[in-house]
N, C-alpha and C. Protein backbone atom coordinates (compact mmCIF):
# COMPACT_ATOMS: atom_id res chain seq x y z
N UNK A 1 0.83 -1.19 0.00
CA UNK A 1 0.00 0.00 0.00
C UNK A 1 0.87 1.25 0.00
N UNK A 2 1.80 1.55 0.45
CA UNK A 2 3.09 2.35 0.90
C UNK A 2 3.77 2.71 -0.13
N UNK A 3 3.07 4.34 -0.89
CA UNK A 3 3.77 4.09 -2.03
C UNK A 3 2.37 4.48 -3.30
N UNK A 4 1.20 3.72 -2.77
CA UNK A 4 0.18 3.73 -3.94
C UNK A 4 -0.15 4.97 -3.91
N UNK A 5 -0.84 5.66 -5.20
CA UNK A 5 -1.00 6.08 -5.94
C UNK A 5 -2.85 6.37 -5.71
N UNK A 6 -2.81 7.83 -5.33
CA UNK A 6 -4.48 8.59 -4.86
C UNK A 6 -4.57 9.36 -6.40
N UNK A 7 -5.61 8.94 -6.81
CA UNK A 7 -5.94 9.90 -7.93
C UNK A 7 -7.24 10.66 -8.32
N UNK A 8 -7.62 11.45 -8.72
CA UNK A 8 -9.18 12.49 -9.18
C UNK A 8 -9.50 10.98 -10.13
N UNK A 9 -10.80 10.89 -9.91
CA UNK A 9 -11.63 9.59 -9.97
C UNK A 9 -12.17 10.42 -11.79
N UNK A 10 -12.35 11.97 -11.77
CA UNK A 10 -12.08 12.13 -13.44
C UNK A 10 -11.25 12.24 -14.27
N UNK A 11 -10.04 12.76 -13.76
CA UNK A 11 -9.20 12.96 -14.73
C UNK A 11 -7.75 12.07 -14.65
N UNK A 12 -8.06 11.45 -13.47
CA UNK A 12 -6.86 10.19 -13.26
C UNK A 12 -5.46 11.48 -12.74
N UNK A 13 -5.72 12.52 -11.96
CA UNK A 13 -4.43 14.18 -12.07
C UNK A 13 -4.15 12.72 -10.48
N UNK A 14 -2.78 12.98 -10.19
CA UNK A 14 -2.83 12.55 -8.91
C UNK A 14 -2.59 13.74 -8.22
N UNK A 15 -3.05 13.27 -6.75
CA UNK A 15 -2.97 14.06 -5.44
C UNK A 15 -2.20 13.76 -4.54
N UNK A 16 -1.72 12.22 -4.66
CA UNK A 16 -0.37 12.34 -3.49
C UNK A 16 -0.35 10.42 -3.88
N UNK A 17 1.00 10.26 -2.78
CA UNK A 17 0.90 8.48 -2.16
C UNK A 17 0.76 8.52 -1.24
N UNK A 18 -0.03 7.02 -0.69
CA UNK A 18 0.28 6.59 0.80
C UNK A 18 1.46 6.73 0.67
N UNK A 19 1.39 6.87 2.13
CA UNK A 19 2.68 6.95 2.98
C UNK A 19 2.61 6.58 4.47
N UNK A 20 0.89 5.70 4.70
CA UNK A 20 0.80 5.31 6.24
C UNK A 20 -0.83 4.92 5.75
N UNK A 21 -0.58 3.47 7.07
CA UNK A 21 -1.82 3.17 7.01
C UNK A 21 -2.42 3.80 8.53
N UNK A 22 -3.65 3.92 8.65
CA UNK A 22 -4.38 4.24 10.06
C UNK A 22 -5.12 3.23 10.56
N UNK A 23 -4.90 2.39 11.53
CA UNK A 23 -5.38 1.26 11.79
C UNK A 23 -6.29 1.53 13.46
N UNK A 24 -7.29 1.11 13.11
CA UNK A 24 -8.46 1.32 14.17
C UNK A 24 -7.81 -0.16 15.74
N UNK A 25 -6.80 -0.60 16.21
CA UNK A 25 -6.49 -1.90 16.69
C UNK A 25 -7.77 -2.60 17.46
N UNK A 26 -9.07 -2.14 17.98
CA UNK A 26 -9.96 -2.23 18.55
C UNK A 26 -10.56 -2.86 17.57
N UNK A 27 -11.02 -2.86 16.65
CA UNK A 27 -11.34 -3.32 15.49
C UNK A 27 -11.34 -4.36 14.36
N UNK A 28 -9.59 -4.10 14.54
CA UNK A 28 -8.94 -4.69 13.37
C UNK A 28 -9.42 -4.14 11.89
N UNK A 29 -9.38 -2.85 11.81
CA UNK A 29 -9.83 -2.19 10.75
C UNK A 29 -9.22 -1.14 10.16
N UNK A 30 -8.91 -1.06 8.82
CA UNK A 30 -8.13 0.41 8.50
C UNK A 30 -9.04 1.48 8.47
N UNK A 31 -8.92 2.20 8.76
CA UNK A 31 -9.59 4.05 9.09
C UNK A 31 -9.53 4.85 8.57
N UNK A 32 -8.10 4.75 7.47
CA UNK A 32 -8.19 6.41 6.64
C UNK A 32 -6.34 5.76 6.37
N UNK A 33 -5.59 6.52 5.48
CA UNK A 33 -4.33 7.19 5.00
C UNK A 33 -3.45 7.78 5.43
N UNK A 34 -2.92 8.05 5.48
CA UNK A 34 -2.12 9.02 5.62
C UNK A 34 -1.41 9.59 3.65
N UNK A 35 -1.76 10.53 3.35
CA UNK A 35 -1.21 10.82 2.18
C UNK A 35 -0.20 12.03 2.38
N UNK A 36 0.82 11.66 1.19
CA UNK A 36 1.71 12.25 0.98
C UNK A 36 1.62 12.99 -0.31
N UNK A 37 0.72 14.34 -0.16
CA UNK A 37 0.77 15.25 -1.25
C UNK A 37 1.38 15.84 -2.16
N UNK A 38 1.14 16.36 -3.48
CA UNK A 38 2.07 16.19 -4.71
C UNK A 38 2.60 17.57 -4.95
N UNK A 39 1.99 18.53 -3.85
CA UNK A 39 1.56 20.32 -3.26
C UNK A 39 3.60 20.03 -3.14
N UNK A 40 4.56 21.31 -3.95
CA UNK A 40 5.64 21.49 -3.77
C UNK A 40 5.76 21.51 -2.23
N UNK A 41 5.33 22.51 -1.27
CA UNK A 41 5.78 22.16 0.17
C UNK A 41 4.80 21.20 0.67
N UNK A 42 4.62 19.85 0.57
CA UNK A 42 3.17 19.19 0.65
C UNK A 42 3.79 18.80 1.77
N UNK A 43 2.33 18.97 2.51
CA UNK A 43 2.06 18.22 4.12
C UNK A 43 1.10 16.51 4.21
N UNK A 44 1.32 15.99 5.05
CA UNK A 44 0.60 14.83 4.49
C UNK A 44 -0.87 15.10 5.10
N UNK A 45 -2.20 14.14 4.60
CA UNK A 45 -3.17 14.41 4.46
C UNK A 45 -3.88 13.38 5.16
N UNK A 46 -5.28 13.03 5.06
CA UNK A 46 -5.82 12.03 6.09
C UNK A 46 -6.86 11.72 4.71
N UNK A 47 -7.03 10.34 4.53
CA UNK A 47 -7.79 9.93 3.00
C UNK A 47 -8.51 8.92 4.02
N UNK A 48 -9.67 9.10 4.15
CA UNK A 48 -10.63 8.03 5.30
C UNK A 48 -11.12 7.21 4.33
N UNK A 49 -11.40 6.03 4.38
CA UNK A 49 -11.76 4.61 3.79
C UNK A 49 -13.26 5.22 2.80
N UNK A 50 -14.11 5.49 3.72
CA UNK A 50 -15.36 5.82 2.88
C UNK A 50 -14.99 7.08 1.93
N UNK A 51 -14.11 7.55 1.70
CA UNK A 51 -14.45 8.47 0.73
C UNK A 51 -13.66 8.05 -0.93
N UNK A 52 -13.39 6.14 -0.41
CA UNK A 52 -12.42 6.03 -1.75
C UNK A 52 -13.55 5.24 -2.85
N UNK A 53 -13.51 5.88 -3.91
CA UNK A 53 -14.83 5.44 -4.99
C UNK A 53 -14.29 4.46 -5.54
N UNK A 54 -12.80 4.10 -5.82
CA UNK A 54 -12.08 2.70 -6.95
C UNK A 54 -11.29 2.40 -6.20
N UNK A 55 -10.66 1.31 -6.38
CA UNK A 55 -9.40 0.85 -6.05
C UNK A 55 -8.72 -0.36 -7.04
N UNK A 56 -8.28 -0.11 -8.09
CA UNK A 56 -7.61 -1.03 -8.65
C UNK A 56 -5.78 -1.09 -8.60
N UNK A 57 -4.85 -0.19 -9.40
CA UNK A 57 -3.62 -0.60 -9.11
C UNK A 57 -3.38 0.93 -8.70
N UNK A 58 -4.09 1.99 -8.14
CA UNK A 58 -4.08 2.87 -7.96
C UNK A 58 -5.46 3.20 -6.87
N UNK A 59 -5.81 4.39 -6.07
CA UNK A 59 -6.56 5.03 -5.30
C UNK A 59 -7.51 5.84 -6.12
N UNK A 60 -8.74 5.77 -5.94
CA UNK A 60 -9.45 6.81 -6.78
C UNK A 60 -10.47 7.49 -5.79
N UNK A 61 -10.59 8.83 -5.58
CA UNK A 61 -11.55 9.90 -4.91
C UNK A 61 -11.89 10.59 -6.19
N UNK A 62 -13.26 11.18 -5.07
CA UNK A 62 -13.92 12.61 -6.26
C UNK A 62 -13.09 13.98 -6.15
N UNK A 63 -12.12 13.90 -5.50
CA UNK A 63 -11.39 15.14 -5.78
C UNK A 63 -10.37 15.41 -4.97
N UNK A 64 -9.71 16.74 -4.74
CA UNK A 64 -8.66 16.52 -3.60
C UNK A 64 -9.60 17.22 -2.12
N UNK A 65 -10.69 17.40 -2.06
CA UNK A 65 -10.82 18.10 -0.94
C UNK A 65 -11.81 16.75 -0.16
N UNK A 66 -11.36 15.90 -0.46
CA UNK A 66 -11.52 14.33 0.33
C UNK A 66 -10.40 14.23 1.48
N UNK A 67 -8.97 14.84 0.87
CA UNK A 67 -8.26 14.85 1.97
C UNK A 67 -8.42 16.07 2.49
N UNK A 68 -8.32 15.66 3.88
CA UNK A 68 -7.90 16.20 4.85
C UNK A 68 -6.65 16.89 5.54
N UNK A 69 -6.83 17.74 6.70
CA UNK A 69 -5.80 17.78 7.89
C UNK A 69 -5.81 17.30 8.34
N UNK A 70 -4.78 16.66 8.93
CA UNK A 70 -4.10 15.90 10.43
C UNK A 70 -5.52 16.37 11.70
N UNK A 71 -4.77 17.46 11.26
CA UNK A 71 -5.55 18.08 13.00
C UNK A 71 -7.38 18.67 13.03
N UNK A 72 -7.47 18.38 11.85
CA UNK A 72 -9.20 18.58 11.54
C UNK A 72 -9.98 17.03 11.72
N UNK A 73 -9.29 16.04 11.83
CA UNK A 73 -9.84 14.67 12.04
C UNK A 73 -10.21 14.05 13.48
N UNK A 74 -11.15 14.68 14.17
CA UNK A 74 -11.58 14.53 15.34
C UNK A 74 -11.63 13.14 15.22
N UNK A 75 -12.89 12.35 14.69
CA UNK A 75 -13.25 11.21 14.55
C UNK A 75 -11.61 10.31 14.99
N UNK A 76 -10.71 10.61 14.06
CA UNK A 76 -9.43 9.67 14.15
C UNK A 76 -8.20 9.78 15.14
N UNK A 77 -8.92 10.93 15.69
CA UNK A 77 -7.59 11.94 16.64
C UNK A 77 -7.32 10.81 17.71
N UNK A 78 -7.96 9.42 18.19
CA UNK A 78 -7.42 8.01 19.31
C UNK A 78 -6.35 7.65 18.68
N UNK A 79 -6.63 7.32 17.14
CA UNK A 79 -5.65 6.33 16.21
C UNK A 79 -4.65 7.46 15.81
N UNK A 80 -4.29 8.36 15.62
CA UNK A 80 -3.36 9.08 15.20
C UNK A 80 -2.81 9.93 16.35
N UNK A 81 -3.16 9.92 17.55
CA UNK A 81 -2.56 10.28 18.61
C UNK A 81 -1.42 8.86 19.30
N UNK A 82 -2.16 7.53 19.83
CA UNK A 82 -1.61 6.68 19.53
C UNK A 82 -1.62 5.69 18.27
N UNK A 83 -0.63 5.85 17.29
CA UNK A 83 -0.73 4.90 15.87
C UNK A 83 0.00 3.28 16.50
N UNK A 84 -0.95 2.64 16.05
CA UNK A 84 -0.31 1.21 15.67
C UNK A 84 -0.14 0.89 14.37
N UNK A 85 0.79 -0.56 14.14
CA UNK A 85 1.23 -0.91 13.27
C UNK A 85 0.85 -2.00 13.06
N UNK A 86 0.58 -2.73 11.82
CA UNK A 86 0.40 -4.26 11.69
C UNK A 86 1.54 -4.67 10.57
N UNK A 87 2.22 -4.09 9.76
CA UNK A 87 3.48 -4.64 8.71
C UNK A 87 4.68 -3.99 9.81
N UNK A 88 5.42 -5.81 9.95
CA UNK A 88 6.46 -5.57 10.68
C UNK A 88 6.52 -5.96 12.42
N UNK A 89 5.20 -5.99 12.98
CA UNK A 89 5.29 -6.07 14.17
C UNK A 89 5.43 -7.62 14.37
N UNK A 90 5.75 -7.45 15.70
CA UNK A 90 6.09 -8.83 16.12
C UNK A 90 4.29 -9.96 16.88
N UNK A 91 4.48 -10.94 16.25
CA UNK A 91 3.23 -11.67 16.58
C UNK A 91 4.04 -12.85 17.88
N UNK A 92 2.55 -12.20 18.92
CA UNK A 92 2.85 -13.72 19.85
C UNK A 92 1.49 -13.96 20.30
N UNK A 93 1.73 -15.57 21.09
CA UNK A 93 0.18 -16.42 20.93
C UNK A 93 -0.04 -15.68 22.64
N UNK A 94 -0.88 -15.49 23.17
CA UNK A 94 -1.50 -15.19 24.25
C UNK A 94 -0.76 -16.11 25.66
N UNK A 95 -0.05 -17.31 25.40
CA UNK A 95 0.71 -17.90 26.00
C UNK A 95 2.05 -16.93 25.72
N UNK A 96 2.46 -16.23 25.31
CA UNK A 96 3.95 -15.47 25.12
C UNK A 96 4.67 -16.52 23.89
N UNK A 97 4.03 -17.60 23.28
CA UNK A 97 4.79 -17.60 22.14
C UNK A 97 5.51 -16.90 21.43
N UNK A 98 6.46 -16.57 20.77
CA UNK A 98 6.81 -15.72 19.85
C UNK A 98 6.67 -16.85 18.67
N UNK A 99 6.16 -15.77 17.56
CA UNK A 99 5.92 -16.75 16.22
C UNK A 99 6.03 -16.45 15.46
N UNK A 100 6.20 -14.66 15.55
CA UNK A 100 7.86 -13.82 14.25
C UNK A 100 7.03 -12.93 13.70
N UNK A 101 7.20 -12.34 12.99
CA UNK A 101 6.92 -10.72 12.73
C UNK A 101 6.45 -10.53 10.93
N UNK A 102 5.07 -9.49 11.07
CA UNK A 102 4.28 -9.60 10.12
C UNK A 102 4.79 -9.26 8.59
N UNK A 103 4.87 -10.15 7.77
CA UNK A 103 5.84 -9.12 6.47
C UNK A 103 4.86 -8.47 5.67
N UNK A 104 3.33 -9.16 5.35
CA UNK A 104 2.35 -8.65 4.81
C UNK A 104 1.27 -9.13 5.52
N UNK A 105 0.57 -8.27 4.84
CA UNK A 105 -1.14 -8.60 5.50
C UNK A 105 -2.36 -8.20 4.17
N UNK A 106 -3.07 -8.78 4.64
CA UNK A 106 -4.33 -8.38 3.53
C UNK A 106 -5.48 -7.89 4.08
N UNK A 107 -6.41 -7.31 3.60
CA UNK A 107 -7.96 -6.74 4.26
C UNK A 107 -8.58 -6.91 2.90
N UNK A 108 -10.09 -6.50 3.13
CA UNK A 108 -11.28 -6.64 2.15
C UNK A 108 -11.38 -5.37 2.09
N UNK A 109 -11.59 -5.23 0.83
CA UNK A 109 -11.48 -3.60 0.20
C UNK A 109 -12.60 -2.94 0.33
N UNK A 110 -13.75 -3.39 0.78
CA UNK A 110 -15.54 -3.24 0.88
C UNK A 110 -15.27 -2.49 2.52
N UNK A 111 -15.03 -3.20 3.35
CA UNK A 111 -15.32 -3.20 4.76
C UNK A 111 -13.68 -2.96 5.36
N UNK A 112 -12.60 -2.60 4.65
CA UNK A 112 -11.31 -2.18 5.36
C UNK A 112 -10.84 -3.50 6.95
N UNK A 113 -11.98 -4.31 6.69
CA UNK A 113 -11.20 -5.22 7.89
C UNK A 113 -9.91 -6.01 7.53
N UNK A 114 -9.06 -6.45 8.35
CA UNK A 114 -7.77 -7.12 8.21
C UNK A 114 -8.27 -8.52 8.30
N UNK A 115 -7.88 -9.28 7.19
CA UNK A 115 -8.11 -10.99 6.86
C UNK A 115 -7.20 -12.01 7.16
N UNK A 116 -5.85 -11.41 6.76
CA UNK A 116 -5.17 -12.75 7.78
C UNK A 116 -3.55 -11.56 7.11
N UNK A 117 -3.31 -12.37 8.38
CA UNK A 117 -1.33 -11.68 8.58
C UNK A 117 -0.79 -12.84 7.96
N UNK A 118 0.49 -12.60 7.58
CA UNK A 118 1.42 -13.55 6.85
C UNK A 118 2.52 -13.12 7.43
N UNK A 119 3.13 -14.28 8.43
CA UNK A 119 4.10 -13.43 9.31
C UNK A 119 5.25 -15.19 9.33
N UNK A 120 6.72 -14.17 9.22
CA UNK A 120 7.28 -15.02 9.40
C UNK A 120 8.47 -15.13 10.53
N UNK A 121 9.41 -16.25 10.57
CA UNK A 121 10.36 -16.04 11.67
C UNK A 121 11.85 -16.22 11.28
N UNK A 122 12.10 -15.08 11.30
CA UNK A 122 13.91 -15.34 11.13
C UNK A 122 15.13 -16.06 11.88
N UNK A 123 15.76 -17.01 11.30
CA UNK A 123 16.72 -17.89 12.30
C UNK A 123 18.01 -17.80 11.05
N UNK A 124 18.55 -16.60 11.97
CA UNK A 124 19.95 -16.15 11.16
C UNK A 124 19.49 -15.21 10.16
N UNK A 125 19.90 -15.07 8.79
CA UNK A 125 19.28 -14.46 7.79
C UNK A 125 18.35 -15.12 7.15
N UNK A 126 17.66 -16.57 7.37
CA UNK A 126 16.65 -16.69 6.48
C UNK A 126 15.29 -16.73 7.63
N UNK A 127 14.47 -16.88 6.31
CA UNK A 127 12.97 -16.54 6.68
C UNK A 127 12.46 -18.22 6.78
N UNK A 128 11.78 -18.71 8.14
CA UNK A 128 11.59 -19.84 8.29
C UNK A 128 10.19 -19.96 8.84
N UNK A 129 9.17 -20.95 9.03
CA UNK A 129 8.23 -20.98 9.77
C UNK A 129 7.52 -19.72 9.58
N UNK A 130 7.13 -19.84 7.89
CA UNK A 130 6.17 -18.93 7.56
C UNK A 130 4.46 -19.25 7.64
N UNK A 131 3.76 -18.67 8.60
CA UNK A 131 2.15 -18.75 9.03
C UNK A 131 1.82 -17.95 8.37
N UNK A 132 0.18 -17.82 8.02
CA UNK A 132 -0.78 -17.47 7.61
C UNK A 132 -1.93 -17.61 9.08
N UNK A 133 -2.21 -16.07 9.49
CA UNK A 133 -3.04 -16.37 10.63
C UNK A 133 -4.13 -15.58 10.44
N UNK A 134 -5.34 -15.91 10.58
CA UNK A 134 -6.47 -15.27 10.35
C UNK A 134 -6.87 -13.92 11.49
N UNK A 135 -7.22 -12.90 10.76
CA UNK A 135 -7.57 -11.86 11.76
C UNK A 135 -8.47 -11.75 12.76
N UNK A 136 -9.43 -13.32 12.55
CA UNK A 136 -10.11 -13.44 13.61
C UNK A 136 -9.44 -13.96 14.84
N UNK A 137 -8.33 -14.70 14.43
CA UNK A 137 -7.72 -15.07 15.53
C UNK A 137 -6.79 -13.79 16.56
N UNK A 138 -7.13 -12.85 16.07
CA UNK A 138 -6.08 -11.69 17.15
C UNK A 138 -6.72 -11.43 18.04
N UNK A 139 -6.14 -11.06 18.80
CA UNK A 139 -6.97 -10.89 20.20
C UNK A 139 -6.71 -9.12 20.96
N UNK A 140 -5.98 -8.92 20.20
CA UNK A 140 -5.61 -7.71 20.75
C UNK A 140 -4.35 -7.04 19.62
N UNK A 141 -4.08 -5.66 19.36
CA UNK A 141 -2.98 -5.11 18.54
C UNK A 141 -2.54 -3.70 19.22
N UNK A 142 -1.31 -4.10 20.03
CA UNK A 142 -0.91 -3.18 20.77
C UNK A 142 0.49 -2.43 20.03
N UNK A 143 0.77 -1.15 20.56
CA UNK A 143 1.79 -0.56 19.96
C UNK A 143 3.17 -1.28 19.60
N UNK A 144 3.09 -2.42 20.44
CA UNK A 144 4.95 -2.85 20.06
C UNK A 144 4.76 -4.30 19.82
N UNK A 145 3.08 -4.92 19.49
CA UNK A 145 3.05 -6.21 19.49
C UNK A 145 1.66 -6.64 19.25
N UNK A 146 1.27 -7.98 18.12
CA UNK A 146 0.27 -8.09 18.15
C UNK A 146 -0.03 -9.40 18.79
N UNK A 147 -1.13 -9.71 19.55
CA UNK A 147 -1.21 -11.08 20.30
C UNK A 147 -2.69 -11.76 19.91
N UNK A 148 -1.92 -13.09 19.64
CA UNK A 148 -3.16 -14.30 18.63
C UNK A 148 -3.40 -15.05 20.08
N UNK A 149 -4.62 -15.71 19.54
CA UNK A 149 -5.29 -17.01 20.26
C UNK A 149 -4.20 -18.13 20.39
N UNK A 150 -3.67 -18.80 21.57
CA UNK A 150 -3.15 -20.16 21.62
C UNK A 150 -3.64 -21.29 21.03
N UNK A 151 -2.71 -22.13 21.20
CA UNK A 151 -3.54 -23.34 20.28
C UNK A 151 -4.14 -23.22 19.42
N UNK A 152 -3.49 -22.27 18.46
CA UNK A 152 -4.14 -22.62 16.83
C UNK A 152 -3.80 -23.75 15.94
N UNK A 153 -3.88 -24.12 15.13
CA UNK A 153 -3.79 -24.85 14.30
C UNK A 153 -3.08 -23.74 12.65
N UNK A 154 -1.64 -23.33 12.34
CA UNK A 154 -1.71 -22.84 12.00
C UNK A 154 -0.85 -23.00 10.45
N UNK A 155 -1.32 -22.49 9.43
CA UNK A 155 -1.41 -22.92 8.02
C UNK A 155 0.14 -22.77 7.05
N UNK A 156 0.66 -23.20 6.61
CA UNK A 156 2.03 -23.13 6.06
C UNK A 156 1.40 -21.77 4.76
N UNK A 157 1.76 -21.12 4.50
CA UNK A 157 2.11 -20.22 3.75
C UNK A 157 3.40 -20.38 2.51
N UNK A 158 3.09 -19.90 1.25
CA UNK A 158 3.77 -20.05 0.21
C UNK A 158 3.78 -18.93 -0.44
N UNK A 159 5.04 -18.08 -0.01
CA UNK A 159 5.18 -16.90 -0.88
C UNK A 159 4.95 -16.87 -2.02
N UNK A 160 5.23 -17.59 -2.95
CA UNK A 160 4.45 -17.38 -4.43
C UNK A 160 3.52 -17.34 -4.79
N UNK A 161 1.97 -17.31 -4.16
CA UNK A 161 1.08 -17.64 -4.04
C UNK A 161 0.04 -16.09 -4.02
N UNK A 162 1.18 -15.32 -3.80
CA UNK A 162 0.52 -13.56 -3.19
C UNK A 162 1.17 -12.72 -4.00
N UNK A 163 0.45 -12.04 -4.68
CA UNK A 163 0.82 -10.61 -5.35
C UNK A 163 0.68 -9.78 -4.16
N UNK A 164 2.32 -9.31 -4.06
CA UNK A 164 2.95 -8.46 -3.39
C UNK A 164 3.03 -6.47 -3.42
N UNK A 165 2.17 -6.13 -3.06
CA UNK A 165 2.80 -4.83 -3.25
C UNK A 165 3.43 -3.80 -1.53
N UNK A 166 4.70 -3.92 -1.38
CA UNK A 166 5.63 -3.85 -0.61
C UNK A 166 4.75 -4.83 0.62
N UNK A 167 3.81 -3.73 1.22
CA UNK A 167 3.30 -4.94 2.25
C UNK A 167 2.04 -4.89 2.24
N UNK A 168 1.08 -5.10 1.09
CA UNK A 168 0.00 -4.93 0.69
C UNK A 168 -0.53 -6.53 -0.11
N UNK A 169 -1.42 -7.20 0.08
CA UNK A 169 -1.21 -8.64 -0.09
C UNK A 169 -3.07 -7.96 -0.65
N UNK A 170 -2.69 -7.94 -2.22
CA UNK A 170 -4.24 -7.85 -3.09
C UNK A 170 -5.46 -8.63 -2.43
N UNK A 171 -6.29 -8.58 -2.33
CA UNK A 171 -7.69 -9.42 -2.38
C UNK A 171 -8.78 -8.96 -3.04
N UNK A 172 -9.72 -9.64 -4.22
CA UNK A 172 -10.26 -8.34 -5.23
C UNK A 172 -11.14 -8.72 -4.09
N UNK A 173 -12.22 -7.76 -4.38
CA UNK A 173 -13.62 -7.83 -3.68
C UNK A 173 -14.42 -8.13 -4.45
N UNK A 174 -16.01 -8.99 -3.79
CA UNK A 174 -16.93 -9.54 -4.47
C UNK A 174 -17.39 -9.08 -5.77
N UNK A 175 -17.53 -9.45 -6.93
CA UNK A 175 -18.46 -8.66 -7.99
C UNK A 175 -19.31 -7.82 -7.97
N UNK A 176 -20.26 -7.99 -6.79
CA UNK A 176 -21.67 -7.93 -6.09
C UNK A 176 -21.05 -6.32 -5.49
N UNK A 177 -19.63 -6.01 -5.61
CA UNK A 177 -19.02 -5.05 -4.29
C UNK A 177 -19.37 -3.47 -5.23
N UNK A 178 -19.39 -2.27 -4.50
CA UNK A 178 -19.88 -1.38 -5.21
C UNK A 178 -17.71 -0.71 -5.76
N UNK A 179 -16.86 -1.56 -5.10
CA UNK A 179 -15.56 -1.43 -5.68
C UNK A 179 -15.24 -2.23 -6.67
N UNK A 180 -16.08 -2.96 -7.16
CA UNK A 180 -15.45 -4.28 -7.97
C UNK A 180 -14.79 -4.08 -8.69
N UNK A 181 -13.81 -4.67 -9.15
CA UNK A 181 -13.08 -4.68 -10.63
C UNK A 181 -13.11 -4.82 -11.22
N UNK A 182 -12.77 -4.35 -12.74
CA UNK A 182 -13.50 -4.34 -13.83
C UNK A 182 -12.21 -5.16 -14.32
């Protein structure tokens, strides 16, 4: 996501990139952007979930006055006062497992909820004991750590398997979805 591409939903002009996700941790839900505006001294901006009309390999709004200020976003001022993270943090099972740290994640593009982490564990320089854990299984997503249900049963993962964008793991949404893809 880090990186994509917000554009005028008519004329395709862009208005900035992510440059941050806003994650609701109560939830397990993304909330809004953080954008990085295309404005020569540009400040970054707040792009909230409901105001995005497309989403294919790019961001699409009805215009730039969708974004926001930082400091005009009452609604978000919990999550952007304290921000959490879900790419990168470290996952443990509610027993204090450690079970290694998130490299991507995916959500549903309809409803911004988080669907499952893909988190792996490093022993030396390689990447080993790669899981796939469902977002129902979290139990909590705190600033320096996210903590799953014990005793899962949990699924081998195959990096080739996921179109990658840095730590953005695609999922189209239903046909039926008012985002669908064409």
């Amino acid at each position: 996501i880090i990186g994509l591409s917000v554009c005028r939903n008519y004329d395709g002009y862009p208005l900035g990139k992510v440059s941050d996700v806003i994650i609701n941790p109560l939830k397990g839900k993304i909330e809004g952007f953080y954008i990085k505006t295309e404005e020569l001294f540009s400040e970054h901006k707040i792009l909230l979930c409901q105001d995005i009309l497309d989403w294919k390999w790019k961001i699409y709004v009805s215009d730039e006055s969708v974004l926001s200020n930082i400091e005009d976003n009452i609604r978000l001022k919990p999550y952007l006062e304290n921000p959490v993270s879900v790419y990168n943090q470290k996952v443990y099972t509610s027993s204090n497992q450690y079970l290694g740290r998130v490299s991507e994640y995916n959500f549903d593009l309809v409803s911004f909820k988080l669907l499952n982490l893909y988190v792996h564990k490093k022993i030396f320089c390689f990447q080993s004991n790669r899981r796939i854990i469902s977002a129902k299984d979290i139990i909590e997503i705190k600033e320096n750590k996210i903590i799953i249900k014990s005793n899962l049963k949990l699924s081998k993962w195959k990096k080739k398997s996921i179109i990658n964008l840095k730590n953005f793991v695609f999922t189209p949404p239903p046909e039926s979805s008012p985002i669908a893809l064409n």
